[in-house]
C-alpha atoms as a PDB file:
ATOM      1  CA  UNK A   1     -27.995 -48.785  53.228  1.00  0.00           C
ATOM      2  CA  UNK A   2     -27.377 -52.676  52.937  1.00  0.00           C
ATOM      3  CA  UNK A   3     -28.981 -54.754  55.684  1.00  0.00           C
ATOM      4  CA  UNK A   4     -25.619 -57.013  56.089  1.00  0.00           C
ATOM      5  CA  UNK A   5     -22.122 -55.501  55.614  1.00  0.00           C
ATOM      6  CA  UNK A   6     -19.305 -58.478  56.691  1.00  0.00           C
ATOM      7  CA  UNK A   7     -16.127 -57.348  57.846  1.00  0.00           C
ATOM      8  CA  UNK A   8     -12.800 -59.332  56.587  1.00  0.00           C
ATOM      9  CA  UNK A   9     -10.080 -57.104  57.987  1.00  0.00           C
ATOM     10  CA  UNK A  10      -9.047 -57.546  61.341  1.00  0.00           C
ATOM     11  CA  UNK A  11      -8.174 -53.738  61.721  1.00  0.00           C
ATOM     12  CA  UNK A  12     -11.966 -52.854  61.075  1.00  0.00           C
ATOM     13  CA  UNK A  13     -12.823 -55.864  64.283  1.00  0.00           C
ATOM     14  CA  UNK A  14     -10.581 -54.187  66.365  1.00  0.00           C
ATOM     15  CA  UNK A  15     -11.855 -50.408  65.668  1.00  0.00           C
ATOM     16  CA  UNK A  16     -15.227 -52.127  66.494  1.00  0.00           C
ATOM     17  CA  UNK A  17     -14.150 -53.554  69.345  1.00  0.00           C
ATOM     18  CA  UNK A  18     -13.704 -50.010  70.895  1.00  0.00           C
ATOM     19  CA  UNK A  19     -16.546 -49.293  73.025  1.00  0.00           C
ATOM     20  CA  UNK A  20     -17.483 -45.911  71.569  1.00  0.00           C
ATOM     21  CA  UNK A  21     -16.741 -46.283  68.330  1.00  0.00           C
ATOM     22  CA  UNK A  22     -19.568 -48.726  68.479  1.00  0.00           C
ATOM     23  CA  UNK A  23     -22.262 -47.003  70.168  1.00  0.00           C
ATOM     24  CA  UNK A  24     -21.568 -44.443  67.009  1.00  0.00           C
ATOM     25  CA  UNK A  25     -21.998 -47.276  64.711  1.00  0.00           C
ATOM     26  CA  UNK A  26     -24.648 -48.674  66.177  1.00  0.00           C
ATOM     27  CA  UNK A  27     -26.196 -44.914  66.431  1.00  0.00           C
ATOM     28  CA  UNK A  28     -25.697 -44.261  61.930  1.00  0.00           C
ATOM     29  CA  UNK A  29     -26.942 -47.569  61.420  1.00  0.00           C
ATOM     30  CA  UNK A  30     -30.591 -46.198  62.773  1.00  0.00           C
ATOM     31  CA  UNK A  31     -30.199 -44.210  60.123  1.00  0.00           C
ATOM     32  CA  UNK A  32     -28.698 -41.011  58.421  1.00  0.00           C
ATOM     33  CA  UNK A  33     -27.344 -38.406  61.404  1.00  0.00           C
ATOM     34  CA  UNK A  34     -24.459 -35.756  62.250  1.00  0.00           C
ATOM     35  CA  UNK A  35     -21.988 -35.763  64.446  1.00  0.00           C
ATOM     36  CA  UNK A  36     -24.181 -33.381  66.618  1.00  0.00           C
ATOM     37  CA  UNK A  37     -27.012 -35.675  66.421  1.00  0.00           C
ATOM     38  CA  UNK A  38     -25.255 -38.442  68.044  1.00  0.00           C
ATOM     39  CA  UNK A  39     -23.319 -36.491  70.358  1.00  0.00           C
ATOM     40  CA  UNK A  40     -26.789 -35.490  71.744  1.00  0.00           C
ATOM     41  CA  UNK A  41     -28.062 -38.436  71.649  1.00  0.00           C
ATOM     42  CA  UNK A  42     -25.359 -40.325  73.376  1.00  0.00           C
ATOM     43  CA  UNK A  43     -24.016 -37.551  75.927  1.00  0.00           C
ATOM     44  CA  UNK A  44     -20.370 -37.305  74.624  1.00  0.00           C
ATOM     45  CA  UNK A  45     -18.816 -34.107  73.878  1.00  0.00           C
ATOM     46  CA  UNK A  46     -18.571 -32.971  70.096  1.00  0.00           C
ATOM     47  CA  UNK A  47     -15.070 -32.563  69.746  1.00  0.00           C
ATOM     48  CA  UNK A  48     -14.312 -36.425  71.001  1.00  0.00           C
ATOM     49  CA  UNK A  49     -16.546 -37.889  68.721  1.00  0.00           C
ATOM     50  CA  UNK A  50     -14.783 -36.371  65.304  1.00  0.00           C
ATOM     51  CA  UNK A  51     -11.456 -38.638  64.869  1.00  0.00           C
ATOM     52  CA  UNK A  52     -13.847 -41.831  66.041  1.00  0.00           C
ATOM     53  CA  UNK A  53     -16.242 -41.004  63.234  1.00  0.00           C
ATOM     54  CA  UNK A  54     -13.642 -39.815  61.060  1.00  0.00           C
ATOM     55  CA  UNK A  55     -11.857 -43.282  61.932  1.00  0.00           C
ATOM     56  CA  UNK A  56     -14.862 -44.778  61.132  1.00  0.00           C
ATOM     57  CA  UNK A  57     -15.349 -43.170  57.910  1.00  0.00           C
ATOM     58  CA  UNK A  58     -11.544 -43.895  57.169  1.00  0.00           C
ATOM     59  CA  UNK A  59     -12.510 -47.686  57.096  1.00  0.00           C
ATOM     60  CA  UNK A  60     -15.751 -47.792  54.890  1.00  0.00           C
ATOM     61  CA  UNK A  61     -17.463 -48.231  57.651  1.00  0.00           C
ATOM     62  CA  UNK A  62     -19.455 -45.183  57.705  1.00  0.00           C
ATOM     63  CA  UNK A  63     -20.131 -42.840  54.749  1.00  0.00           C
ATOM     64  CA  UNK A  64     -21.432 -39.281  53.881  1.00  0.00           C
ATOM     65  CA  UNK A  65     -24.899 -38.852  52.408  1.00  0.00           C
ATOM     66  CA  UNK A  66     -24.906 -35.241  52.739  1.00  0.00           C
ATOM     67  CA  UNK A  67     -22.928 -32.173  53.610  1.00  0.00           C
ATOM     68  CA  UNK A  68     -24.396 -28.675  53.783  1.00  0.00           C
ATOM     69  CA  UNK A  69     -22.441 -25.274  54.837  1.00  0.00           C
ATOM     70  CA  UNK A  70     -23.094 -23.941  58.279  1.00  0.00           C
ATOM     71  CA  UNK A  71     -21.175 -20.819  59.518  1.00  0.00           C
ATOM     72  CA  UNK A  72     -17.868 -21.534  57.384  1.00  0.00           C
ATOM     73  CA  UNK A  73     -17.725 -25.084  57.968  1.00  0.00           C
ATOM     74  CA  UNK A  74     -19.383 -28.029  56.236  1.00  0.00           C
ATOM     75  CA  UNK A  75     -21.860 -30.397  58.576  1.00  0.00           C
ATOM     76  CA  UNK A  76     -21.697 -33.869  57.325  1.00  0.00           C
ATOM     77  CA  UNK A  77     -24.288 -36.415  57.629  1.00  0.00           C
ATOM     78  CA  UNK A  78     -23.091 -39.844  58.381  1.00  0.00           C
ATOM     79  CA  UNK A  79     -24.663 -43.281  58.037  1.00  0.00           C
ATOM     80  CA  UNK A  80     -23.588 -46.790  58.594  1.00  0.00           C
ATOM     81  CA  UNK A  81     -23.065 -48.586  55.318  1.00  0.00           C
ATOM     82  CA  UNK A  82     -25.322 -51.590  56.806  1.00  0.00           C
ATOM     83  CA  UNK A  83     -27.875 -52.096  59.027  1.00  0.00           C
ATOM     84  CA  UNK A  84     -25.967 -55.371  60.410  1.00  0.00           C
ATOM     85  CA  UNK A  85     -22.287 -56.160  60.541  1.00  0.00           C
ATOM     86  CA  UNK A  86     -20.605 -59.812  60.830  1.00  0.00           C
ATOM     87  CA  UNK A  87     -17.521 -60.459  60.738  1.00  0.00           C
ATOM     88  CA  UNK A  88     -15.743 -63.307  58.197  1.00  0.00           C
ATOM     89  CA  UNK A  89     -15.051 -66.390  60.226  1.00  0.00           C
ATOM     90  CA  UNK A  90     -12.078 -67.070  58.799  1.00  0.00           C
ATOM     91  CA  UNK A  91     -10.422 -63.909  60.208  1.00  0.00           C
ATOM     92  CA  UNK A  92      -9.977 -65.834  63.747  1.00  0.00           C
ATOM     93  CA  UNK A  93      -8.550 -69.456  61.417  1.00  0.00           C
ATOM     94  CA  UNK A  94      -4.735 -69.935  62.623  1.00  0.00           C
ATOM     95  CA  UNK A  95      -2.282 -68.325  61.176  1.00  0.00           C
ATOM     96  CA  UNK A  96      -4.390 -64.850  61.540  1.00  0.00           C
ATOM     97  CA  UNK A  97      -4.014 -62.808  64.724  1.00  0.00           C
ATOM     98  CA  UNK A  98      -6.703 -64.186  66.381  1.00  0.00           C
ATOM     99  CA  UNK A  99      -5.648 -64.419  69.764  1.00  0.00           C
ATOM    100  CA  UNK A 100      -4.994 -60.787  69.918  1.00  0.00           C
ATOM    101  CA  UNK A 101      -8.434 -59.794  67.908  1.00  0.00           C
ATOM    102  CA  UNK A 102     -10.149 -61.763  70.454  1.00  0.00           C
ATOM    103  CA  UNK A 103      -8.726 -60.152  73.166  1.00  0.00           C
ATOM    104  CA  UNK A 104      -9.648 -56.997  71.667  1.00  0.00           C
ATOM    105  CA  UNK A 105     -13.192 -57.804  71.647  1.00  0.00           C
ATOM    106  CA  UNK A 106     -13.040 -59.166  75.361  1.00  0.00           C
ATOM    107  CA  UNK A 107     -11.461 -55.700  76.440  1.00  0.00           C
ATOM    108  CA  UNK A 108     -13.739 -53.767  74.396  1.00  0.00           C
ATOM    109  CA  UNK A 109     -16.712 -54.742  76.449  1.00  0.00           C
ATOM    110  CA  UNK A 110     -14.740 -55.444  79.876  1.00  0.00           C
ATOM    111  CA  UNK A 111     -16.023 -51.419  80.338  1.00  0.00           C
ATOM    112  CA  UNK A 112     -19.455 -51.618  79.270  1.00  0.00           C
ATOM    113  CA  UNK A 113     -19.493 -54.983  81.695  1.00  0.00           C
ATOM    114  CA  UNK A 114     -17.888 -53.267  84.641  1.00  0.00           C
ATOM    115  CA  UNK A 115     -19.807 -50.084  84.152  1.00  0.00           C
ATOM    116  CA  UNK A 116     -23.322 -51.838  84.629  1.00  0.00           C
ATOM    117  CA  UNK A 117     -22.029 -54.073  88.030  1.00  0.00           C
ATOM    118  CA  UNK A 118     -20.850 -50.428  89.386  1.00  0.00           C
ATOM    119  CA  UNK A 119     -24.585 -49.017  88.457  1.00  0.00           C
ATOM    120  CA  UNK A 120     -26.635 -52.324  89.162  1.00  0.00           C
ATOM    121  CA  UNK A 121     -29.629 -51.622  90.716  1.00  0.00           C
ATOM    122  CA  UNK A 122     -32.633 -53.964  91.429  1.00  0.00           C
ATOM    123  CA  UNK A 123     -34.306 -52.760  88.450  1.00  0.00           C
ATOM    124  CA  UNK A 124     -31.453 -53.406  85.913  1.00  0.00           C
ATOM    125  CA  UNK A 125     -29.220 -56.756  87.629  1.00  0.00           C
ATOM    126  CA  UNK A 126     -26.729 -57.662  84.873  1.00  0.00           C
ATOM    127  CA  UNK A 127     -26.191 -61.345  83.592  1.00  0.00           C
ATOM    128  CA  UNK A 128     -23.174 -63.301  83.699  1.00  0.00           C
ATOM    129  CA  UNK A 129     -23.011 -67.167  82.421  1.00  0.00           C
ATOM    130  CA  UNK A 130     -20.229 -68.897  80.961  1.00  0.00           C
ATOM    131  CA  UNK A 131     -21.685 -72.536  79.191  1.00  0.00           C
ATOM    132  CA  UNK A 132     -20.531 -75.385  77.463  1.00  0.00           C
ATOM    133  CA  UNK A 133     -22.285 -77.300  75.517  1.00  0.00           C
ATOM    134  CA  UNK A 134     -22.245 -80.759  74.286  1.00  0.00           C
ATOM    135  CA  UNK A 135     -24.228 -82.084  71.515  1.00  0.00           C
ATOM    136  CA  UNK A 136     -23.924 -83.846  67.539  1.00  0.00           C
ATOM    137  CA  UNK A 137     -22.359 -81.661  65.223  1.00  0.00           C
ATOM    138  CA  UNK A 138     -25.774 -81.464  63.430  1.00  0.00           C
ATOM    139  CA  UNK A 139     -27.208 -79.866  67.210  1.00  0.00           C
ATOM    140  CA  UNK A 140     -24.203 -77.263  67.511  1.00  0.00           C
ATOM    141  CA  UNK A 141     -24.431 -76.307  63.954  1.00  0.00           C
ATOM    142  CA  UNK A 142     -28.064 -75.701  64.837  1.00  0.00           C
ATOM    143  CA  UNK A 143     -27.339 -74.275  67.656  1.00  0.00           C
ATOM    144  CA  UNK A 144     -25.330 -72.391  66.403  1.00  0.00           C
ATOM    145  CA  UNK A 145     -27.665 -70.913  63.669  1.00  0.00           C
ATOM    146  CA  UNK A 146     -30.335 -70.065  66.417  1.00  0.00           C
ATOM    147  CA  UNK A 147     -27.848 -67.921  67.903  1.00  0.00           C
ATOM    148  CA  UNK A 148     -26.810 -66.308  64.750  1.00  0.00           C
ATOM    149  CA  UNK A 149     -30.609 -65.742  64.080  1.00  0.00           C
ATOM    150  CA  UNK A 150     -31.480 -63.796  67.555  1.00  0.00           C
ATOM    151  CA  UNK A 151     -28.480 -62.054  67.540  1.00  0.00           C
ATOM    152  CA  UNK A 152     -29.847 -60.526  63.587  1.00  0.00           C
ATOM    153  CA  UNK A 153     -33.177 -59.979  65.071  1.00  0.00           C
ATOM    154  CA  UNK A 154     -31.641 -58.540  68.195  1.00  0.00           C
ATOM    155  CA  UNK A 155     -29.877 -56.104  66.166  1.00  0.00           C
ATOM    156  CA  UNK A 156     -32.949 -55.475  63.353  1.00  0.00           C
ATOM    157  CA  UNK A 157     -35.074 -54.407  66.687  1.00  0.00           C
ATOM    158  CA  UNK A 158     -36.712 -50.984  65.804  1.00  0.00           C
ATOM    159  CA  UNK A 159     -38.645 -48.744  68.055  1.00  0.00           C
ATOM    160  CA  UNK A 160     -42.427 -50.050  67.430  1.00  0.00           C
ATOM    161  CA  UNK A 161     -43.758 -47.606  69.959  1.00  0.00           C
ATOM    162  CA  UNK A 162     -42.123 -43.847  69.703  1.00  0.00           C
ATOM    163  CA  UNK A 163     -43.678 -42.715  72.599  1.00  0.00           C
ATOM    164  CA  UNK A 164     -42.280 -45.570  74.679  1.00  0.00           C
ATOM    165  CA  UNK A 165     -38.871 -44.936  76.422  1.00  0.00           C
ATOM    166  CA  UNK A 166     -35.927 -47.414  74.797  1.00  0.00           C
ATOM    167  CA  UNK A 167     -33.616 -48.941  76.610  1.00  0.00           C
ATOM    168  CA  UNK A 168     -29.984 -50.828  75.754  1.00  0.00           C
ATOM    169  CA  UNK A 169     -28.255 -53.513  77.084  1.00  0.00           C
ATOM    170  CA  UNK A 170     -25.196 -54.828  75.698  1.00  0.00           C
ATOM    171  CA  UNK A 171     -24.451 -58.578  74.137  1.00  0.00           C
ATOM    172  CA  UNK A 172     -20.982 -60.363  74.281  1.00  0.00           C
ATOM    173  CA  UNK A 173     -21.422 -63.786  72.946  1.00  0.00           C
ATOM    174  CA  UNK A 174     -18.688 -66.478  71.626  1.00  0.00           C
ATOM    175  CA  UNK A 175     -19.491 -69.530  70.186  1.00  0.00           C
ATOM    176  CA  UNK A 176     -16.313 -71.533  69.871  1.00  0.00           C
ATOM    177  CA  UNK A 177     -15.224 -75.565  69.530  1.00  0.00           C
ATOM    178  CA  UNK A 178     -13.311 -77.071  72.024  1.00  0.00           C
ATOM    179  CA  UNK A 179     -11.496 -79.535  71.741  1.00  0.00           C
ATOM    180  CA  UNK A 180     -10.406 -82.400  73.713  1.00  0.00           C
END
């Protein structure tokens, strides 16, 4: 598996953008797992998961590393085909459809973000902030970068501790010009 895989199809940002098919994303780029396996490990039923993974696999997105014959059938095991994904910044330049990839992405989470105010408790408040920034173009391009870098070392996290319960939180994050 490739630590970095960039995306430069929009169709690929907007099957991403789909809140399950990227917990089972996220879930074969841990590593090497069947459908079962992340069905158990995420709580959705089998039979829901196959067209997302299949969509998945559709795309290049996923891949098999293994099949092996179980009672008539053939149990496939999946993983990402990077550790990290980015997408091409010139997918959102004019003349692409942008506006409707981004709203995509912003609909994809509005779920996840909904979800955790209906479950908020006072062990697990979510965050909300909406900033703009002004600064040389030498301070946003570093800016920028820092961003860029936690979000790869946010997503390179592994478990250090097995025997210490994980938790997951979810990340939506646009860093965008304005202009006056």
């Amino acid at each position: 598996m490739k630590e970095l895989h960039v995306i430069q199809d929009l169709e690929h940002v907007r099957l991403l953008s789909d809140p399950l098919k990227l917990k089972l994303i996220q879930a074969f780029a841990e590593g090497p797992k069947t459908a079962r396996d992340v069905a158990e490990a995420t709580g959705e039923k089998l039979t829901k998961l196959y067209r997302h993974i299949d969509a998945l696999h559709d795309a290049g997105l996923i891949r098999v590393t293994a099949e092996e014959p179980k009672r008539g059938t053939v149990e496939r095991t999946f993983e990402a085909v990077a550790r990290r994904f980015d997408v091409e910044h010139s997918l959102f330049a004019e003349g692409n459809d942008s506006v409707d990839t981004a709203r995509d992405l912003i609909r994809g989470g509005e779920q996840e973000i909904l979800d955790a105010l209906a479950n908020a408790d006072e062990d697990s408040q979510p965050m909300f902030a909406r900033l703009r920034v002004r600064g040389t173009q030498e301070q946003l391009q570093k800016l920028q970068a820092s961003l860029e870098q936690w979000l790869a070392d946010a997503q390179s996290q592994e478990d250090d501790d097995a025997a210490e319960a994980t938790h997951e939180a979810g990340v939506m994050l646009a860093f965008y010009p304005i202009k006056r």
